[in-house]
Protein backbone atom coordinates (compact mmCIF):
# COMPACT_ATOMS: atom_id res chain seq x y z
CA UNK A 1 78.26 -105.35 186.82
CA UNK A 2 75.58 -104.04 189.27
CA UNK A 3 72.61 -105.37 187.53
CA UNK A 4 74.64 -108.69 187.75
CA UNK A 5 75.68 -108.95 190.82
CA UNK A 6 71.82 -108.00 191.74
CA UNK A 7 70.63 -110.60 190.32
CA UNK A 8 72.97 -113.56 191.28
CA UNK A 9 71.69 -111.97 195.13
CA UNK A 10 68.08 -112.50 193.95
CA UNK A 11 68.93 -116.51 192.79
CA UNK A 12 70.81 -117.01 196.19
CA UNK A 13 67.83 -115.49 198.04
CA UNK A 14 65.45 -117.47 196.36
CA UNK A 15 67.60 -120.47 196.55
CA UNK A 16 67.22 -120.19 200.18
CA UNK A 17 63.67 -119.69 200.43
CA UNK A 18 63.23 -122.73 198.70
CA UNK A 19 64.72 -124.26 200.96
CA UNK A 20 63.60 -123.23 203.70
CA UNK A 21 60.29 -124.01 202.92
CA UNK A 22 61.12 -127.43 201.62
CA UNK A 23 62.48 -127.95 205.10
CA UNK A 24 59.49 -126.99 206.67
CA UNK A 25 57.48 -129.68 204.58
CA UNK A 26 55.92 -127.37 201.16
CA UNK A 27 56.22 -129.79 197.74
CA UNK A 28 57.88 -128.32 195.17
CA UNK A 29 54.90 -127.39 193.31
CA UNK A 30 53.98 -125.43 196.04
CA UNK A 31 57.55 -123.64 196.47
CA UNK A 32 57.49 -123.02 192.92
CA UNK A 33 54.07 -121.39 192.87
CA UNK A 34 55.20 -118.94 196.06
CA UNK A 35 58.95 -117.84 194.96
CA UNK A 36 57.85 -118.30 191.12
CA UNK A 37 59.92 -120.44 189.44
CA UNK A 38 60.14 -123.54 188.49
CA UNK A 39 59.76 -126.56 190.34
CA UNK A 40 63.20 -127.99 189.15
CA UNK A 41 64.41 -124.80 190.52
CA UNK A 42 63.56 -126.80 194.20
CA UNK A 43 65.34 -130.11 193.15
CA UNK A 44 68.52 -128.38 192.05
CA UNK A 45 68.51 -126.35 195.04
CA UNK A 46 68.17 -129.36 197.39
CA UNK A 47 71.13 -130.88 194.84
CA UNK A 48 73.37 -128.08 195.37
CA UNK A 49 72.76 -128.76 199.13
CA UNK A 50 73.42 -132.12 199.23
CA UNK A 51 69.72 -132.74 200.84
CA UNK A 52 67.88 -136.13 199.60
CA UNK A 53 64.38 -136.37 199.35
């Protein structure tokens, strides 16, 4: 249960990253090259958010 609930805080933390740097004006390519993932990792956090683009 540990290991999961590490890595559902890792997602969320990442999740946020993302968009924080989407916010500050980073493509996705580029957010997905610094967090590494991938860049549909970006839209479906900006989905989740409710943000358009």
């Amino acid at each position: 249960m540990d290991k999961i609930a590490g890595l559902l805080a890792l997602i969320a933390t990442k999740e946020t990253a993302a968009l924080k740097l989407d916010a500050i004006g980073f493509s996705g390519r580029e957010i997905a090259a610094l967090l590494d993932v991938n860049e549909n990792f970006t839209r479906v956090a900006r989905f989740r958010t409710g943000k358009k683009r």
